[in-house]
N, C-alpha and C. Protein backbone atom coordinates (compact mmCIF):
# COMPACT_ATOMS: atom_id res chain seq x y z
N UNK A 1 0.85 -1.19 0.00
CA UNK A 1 0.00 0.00 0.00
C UNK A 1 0.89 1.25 0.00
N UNK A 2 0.64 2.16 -0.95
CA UNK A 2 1.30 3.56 -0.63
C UNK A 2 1.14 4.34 0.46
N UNK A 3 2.38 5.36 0.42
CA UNK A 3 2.29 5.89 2.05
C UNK A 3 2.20 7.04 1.78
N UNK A 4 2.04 8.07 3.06
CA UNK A 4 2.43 9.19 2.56
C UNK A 4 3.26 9.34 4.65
N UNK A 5 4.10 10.70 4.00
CA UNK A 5 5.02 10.45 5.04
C UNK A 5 5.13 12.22 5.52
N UNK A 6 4.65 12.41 6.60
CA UNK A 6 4.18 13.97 6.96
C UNK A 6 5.33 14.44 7.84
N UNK A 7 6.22 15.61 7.48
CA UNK A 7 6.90 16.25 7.91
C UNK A 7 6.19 17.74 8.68
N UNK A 8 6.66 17.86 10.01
CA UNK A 8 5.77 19.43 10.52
C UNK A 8 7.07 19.76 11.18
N UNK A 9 6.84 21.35 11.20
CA UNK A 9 7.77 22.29 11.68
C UNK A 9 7.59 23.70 12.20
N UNK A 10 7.81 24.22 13.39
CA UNK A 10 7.39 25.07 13.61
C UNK A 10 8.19 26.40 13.38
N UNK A 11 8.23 27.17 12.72
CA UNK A 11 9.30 28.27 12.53
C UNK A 11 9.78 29.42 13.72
N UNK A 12 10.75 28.77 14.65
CA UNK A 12 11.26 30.00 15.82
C UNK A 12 12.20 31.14 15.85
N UNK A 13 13.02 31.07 14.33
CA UNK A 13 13.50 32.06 14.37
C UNK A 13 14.02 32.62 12.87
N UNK A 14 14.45 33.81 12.73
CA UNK A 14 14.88 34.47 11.54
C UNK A 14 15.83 32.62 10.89
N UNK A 15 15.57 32.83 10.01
CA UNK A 15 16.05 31.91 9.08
C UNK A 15 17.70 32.33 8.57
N UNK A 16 17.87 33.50 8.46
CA UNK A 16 19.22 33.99 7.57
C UNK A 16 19.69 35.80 8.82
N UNK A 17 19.59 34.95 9.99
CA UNK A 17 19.83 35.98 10.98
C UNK A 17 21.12 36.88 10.67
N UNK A 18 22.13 36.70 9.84
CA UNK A 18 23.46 37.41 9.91
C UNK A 18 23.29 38.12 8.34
N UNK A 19 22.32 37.95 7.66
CA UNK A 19 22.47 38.84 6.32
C UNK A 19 21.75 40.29 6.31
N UNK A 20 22.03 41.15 5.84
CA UNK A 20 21.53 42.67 6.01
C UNK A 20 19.91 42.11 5.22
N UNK A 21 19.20 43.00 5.64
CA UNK A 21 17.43 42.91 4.88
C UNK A 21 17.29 44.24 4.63
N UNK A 22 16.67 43.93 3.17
CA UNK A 22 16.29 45.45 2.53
C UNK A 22 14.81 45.89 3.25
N UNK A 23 15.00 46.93 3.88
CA UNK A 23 13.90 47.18 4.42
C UNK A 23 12.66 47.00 2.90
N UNK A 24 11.45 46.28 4.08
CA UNK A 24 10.06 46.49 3.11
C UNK A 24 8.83 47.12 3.42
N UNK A 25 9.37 47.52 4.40
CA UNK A 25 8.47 48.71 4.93
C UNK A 25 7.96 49.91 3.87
N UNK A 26 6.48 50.06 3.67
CA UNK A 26 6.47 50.88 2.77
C UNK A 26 5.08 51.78 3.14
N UNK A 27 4.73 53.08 2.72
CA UNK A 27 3.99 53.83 3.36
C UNK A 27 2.63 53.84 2.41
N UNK A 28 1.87 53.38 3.17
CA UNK A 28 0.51 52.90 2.37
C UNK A 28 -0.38 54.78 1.47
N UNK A 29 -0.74 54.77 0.86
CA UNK A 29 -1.16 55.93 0.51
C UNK A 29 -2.32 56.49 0.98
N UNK A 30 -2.41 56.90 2.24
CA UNK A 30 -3.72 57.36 3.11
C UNK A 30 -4.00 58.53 3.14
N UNK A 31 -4.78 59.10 2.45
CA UNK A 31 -4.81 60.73 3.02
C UNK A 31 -6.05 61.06 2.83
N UNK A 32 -7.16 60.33 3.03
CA UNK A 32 -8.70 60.92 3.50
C UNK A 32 -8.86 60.00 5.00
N UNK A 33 -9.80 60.35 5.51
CA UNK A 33 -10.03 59.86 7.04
C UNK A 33 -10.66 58.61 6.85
N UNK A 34 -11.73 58.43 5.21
CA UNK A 34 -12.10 56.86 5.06
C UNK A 34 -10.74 55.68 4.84
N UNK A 35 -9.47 56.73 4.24
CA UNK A 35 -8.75 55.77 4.24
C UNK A 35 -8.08 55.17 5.42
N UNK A 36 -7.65 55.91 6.17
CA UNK A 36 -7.24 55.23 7.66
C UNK A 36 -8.79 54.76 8.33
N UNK A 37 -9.89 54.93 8.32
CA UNK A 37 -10.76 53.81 8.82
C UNK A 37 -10.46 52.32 8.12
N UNK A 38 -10.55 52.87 6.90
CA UNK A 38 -10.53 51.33 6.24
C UNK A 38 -9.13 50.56 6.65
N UNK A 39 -7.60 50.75 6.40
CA UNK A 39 -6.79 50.46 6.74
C UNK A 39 -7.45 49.80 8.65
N UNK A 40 -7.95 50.44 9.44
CA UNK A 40 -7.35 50.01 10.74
C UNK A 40 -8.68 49.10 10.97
N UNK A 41 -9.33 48.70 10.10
CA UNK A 41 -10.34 47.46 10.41
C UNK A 41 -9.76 46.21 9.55
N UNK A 42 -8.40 46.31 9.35
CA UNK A 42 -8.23 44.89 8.66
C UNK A 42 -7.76 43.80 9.61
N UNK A 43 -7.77 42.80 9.58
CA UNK A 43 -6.97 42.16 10.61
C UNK A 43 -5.56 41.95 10.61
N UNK A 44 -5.22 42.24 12.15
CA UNK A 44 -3.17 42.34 11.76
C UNK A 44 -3.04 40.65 12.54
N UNK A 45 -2.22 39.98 11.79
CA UNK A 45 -1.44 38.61 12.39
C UNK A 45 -0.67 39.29 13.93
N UNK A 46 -1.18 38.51 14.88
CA UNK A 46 -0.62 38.60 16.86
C UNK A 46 0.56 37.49 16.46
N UNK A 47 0.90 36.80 15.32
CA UNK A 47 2.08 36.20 15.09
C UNK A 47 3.49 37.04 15.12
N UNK A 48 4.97 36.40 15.64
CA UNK A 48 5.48 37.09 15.08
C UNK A 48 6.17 36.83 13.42
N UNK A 49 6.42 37.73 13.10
CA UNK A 49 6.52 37.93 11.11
C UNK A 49 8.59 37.30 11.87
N UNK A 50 8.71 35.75 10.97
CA UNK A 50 10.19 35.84 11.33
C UNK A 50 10.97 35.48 9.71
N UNK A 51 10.31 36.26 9.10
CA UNK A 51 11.06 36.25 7.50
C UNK A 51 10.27 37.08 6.48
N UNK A 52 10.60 38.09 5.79
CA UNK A 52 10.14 38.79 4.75
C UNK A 52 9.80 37.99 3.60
N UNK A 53 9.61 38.60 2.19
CA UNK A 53 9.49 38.01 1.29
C UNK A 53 10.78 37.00 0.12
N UNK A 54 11.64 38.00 0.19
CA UNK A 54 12.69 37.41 -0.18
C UNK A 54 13.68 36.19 0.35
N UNK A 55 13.18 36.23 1.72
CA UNK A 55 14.05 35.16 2.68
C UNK A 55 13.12 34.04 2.41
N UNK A 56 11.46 34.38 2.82
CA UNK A 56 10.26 33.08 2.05
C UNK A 56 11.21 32.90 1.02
N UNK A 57 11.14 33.23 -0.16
CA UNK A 57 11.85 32.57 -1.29
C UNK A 57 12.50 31.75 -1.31
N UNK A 58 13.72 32.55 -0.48
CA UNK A 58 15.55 31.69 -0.72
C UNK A 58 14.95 30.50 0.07
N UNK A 59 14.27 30.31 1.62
CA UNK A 59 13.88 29.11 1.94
C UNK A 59 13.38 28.29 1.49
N UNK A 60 12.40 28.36 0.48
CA UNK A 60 11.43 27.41 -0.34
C UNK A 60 12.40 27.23 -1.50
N UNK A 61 13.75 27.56 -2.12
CA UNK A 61 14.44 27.37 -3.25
C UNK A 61 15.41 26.18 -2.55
N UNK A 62 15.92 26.78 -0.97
CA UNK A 62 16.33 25.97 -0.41
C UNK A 62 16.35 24.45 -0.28
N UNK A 63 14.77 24.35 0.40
CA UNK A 63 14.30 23.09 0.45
C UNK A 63 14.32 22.20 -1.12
N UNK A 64 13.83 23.51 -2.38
CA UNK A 64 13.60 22.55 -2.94
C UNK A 64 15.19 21.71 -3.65
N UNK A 65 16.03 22.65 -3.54
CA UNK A 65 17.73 21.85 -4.13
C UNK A 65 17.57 20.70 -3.12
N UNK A 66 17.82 20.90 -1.45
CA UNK A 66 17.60 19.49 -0.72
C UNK A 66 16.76 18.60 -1.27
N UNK A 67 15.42 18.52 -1.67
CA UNK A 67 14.91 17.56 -2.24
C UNK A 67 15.31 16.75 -3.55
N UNK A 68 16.21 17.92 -4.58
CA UNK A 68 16.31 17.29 -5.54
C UNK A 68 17.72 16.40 -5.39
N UNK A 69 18.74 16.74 -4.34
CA UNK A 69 19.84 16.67 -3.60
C UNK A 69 19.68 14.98 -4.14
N UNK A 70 18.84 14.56 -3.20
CA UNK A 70 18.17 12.73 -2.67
C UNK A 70 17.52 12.69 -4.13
N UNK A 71 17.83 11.50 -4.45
CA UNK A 71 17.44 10.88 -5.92
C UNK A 71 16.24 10.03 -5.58
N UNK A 72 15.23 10.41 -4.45
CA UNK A 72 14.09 10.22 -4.31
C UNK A 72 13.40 9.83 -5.88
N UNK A 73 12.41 9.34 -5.89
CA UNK A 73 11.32 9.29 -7.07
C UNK A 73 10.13 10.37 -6.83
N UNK A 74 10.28 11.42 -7.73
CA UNK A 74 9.09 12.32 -7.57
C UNK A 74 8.79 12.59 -8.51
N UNK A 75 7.71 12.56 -9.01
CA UNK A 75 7.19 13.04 -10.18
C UNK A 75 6.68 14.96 -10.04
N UNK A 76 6.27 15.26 -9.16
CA UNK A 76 5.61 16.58 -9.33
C UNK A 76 5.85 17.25 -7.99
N UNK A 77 6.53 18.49 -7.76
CA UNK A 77 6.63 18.92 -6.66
C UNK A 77 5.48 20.34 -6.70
N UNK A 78 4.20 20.18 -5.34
CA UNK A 78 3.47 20.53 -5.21
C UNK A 78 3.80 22.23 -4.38
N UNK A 79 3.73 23.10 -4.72
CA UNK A 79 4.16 24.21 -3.82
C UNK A 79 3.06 25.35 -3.63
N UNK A 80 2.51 25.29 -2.24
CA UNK A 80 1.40 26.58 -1.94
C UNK A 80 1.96 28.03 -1.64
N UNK A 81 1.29 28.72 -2.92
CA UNK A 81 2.14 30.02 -3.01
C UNK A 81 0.67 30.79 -2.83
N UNK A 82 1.40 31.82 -1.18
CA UNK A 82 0.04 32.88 -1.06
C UNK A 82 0.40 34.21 -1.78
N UNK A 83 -0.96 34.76 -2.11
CA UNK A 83 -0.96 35.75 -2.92
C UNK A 83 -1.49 37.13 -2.23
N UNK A 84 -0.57 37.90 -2.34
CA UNK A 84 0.13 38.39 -3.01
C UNK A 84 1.71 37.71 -2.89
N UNK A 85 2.59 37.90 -4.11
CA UNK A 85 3.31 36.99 -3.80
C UNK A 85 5.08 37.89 -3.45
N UNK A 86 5.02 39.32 -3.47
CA UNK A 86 5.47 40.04 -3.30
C UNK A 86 7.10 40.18 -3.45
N UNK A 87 7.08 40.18 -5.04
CA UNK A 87 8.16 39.98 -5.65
C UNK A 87 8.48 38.84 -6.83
N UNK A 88 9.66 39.04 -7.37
CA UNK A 88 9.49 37.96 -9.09
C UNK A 88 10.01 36.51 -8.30
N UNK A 89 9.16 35.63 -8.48
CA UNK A 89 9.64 34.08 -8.66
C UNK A 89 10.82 33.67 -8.69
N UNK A 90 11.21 33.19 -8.24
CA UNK A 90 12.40 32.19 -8.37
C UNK A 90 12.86 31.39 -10.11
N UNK A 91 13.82 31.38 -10.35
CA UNK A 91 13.50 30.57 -11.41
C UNK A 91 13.13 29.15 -10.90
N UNK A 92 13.64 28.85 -9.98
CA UNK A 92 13.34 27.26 -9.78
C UNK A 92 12.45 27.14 -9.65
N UNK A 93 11.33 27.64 -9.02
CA UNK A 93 9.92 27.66 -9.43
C UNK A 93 9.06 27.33 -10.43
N UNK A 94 10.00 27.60 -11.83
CA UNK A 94 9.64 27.04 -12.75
C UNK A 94 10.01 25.73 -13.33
N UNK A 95 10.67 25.29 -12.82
CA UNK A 95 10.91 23.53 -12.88
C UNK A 95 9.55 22.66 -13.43
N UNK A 96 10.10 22.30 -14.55
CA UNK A 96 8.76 20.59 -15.10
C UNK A 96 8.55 20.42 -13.66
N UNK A 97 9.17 20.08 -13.02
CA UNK A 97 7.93 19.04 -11.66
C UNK A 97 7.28 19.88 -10.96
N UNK A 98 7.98 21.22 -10.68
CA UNK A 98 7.29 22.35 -9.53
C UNK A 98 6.25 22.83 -10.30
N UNK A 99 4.77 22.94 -9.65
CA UNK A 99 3.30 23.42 -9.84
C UNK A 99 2.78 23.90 -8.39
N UNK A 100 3.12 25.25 -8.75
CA UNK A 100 2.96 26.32 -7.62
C UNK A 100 0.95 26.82 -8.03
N UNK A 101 0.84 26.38 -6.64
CA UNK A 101 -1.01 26.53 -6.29
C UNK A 101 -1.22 27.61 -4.75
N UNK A 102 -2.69 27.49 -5.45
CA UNK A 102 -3.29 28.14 -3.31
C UNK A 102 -3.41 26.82 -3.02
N UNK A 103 -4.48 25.89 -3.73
CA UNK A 103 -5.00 25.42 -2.96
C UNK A 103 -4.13 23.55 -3.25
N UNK A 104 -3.20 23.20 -2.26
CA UNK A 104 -2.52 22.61 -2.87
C UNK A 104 -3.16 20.80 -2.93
N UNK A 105 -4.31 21.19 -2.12
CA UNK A 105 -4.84 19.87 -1.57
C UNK A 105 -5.96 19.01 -2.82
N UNK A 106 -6.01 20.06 -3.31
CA UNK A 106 -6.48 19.32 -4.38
C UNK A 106 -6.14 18.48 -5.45
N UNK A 107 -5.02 19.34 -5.81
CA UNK A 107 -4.07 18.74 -6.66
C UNK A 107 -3.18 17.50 -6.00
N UNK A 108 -3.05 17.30 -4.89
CA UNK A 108 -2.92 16.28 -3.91
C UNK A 108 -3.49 14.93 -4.20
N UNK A 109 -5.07 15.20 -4.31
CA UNK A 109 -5.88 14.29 -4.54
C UNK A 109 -5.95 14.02 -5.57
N UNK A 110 -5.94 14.68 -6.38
CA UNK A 110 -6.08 14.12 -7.70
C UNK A 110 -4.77 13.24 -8.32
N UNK A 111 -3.39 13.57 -7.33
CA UNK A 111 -2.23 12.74 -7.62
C UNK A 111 -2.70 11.79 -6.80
N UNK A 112 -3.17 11.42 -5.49
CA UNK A 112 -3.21 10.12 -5.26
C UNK A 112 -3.98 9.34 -5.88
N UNK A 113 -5.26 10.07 -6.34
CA UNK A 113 -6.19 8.98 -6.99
C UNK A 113 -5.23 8.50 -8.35
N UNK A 114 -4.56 9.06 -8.75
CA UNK A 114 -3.47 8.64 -10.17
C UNK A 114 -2.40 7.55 -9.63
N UNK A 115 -2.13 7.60 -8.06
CA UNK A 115 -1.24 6.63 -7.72
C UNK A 115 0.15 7.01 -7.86
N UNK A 116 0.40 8.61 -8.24
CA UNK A 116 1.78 9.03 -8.31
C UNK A 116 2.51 9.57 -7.48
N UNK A 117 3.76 9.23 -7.59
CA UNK A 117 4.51 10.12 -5.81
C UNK A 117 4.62 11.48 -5.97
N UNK A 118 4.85 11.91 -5.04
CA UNK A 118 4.77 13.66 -5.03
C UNK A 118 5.48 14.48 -3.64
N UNK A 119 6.06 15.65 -3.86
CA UNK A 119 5.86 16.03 -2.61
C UNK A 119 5.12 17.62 -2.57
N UNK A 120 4.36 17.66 -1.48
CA UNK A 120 3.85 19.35 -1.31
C UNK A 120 4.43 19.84 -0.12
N UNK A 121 5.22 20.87 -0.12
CA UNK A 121 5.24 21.80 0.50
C UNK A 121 4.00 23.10 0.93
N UNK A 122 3.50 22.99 2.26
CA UNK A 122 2.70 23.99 2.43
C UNK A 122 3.21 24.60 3.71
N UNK A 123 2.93 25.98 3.74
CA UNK A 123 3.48 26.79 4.80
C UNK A 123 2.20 27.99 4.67
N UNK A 124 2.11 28.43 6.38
CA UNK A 124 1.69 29.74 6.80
C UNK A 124 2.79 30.43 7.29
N UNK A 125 3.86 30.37 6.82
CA UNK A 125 4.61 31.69 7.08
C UNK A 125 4.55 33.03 6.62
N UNK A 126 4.04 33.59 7.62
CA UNK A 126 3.44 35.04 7.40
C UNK A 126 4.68 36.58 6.99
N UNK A 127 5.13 36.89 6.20
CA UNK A 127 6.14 37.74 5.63
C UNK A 127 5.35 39.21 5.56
N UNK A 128 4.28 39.57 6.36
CA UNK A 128 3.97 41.10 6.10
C UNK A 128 2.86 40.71 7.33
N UNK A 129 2.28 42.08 8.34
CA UNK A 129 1.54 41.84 9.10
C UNK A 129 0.43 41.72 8.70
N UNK A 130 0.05 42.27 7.84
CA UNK A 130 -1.46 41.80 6.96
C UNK A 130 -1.88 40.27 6.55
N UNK A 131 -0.42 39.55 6.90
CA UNK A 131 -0.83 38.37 6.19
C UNK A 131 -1.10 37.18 7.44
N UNK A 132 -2.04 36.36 7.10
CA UNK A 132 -2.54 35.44 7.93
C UNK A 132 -1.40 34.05 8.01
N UNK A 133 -0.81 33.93 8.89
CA UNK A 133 -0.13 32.48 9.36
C UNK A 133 0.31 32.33 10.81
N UNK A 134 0.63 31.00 10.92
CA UNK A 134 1.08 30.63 12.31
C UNK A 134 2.51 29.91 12.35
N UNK A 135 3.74 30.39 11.67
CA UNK A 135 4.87 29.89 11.14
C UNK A 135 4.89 28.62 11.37
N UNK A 136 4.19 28.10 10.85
CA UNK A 136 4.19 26.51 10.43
C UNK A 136 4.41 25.72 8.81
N UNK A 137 5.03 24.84 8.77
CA UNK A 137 5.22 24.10 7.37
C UNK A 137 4.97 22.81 7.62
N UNK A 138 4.51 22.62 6.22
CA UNK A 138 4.14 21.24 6.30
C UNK A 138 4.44 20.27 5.12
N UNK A 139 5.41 19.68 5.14
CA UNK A 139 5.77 18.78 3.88
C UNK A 139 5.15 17.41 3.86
N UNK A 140 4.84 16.86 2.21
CA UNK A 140 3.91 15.40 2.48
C UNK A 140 4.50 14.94 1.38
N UNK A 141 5.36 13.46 1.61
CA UNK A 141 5.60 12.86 0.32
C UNK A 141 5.07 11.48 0.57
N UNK A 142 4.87 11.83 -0.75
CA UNK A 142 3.72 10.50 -1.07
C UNK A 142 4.46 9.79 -2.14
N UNK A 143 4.39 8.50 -1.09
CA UNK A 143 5.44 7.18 -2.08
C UNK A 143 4.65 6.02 -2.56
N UNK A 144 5.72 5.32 -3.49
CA UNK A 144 4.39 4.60 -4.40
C UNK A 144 3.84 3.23 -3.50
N UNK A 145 4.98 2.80 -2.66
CA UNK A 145 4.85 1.70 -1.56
C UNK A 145 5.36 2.57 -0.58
N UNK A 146 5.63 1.04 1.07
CA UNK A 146 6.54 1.26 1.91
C UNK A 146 7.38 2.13 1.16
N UNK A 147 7.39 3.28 2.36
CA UNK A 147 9.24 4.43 1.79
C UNK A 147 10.43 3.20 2.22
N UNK A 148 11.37 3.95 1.25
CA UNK A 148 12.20 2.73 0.96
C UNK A 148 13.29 3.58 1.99
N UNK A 149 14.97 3.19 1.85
CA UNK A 149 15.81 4.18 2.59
C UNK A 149 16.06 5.60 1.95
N UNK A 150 15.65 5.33 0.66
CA UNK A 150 16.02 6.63 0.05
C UNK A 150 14.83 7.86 0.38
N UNK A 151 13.72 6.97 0.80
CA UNK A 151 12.93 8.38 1.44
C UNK A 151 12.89 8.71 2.61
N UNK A 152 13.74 7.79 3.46
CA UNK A 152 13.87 8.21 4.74
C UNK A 152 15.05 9.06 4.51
N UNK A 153 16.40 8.60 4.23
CA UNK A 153 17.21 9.85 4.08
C UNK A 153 16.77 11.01 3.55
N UNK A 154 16.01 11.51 2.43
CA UNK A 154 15.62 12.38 1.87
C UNK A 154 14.67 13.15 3.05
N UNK A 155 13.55 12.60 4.03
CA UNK A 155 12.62 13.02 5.06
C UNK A 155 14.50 13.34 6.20
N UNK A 156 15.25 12.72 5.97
CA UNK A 156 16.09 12.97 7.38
C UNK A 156 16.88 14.54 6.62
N UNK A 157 17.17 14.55 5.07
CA UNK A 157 17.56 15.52 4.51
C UNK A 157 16.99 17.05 4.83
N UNK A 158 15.45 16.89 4.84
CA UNK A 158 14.75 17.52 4.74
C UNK A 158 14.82 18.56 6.02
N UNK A 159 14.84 17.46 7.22
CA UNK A 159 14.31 17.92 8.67
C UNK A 159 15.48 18.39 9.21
N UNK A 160 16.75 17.91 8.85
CA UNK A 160 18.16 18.30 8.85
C UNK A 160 18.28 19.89 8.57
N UNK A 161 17.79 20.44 7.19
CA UNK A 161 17.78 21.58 6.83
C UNK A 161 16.73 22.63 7.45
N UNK A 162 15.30 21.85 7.72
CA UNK A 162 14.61 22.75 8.82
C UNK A 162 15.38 22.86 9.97
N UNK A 163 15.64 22.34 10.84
CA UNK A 163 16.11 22.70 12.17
C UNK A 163 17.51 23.66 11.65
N UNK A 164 18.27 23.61 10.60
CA UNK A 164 19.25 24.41 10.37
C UNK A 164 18.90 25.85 9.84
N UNK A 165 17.91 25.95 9.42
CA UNK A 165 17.31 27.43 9.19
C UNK A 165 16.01 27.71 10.59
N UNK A 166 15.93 27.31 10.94
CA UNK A 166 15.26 27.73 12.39
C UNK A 166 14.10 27.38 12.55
N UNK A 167 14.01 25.99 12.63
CA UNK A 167 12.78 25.19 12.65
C UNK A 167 12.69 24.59 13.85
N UNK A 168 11.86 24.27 14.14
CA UNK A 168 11.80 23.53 16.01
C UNK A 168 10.53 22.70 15.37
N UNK A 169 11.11 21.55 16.81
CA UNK A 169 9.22 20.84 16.71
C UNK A 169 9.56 20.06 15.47
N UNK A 170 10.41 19.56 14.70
CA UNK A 170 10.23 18.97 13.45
C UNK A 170 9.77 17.63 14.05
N UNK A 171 8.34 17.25 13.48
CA UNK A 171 7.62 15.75 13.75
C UNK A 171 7.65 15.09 11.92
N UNK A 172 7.86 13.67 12.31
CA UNK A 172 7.40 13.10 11.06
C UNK A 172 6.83 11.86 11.56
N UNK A 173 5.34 12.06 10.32
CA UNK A 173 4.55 11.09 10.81
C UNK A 173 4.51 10.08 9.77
N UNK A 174 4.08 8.82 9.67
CA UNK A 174 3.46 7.96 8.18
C UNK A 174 2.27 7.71 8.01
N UNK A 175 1.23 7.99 7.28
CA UNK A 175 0.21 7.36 6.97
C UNK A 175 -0.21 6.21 5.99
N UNK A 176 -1.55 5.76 5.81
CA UNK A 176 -1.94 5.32 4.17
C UNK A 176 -2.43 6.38 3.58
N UNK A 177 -1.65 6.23 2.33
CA UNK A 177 -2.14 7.12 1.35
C UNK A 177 -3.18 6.82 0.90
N UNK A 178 -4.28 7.80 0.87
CA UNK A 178 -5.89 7.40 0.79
C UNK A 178 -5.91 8.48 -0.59
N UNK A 179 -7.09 7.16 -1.82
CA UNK A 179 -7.43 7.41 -2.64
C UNK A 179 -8.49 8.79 -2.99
């Protein structure tokens, strides 16, 4: 029976703590009194923000060289990209296997019902206070049987590089991969 094999992580700290950050602070254009009403009824994330947009990036380019690192079997790497996405793509992003979604769970399903391996990366890491997350990630690879050693090294690859960019809490779980 195929598996799928759940990586979680909780994000505790700046990821790339010793590199200068271009400030992204930027001054919203308010100058009637409806506009600061409207501005101060949005909801602000009580999270703290521990990576901008550009550091999101380099991390998710990160992970994905580690994955390709391990000569794992993957056919399609699944990646949930929130929008706004605040700034140009990565090229690796554009990779044959990488198919950057919102909603990544669908496309999920529709690979298991096909019976193909995969992995998705999903994260609420929140990079602006407007934006909704709880610095959490969540990786799922889905193998065609029992994971063999090469997906455990690749899951040990993986969790290796979270805790080295400032991940805590890394759990990995196994399930059945359900049709």
């Amino acid at each position: 029976m195929s598996k799928l094999i759940e990586i979680t992580a909780t994000l505790v700290r700046n990821p790339y703590p010793d590199l200068p950050k271009l400030c992204a602070a930027r001054t919203l254009p308010l100058h009637r009194e409806e506009d600061f009403e409207a501005i101060s009824i949005l909801p602000v994330n009580s999270n703290p923000m521990m990576l901008n947009f550009a550091e999101h990036y380099r991390l998710i380019v990160e992970l994905l060289g580690c994955i390709k690192s391990f000569e794992a079997r993957i056919d399609t790497c699944l990646l949930r990209i929130q929008m706004p996405a605040g700034g140009r793509m990565p090229k690796e992003f554009l990779d044959e296997k990488v198919l950057m979604l919102q909603d990544v769970r669908a496309e999920e399903a529709f690979l298991q019902r096909e019976g193909k391996p995969y992995i998705a990366i999903e994260d609420t890491l929140p990079r602006h206070p407007l934006e909704a997350g709880n610095n959490k990630i969540q990786i799922r690879i889905a193998c065609e049987q029992d994971p063999s050693d090469l997906h455990w090294n690749l899951v040990e690859g993986i969790s290796t590089k979270l805790k080295a960019v400032g991940f805590d809490a890394v759990e990995t779980t196994v399930k059945d991969r359900t049709a």
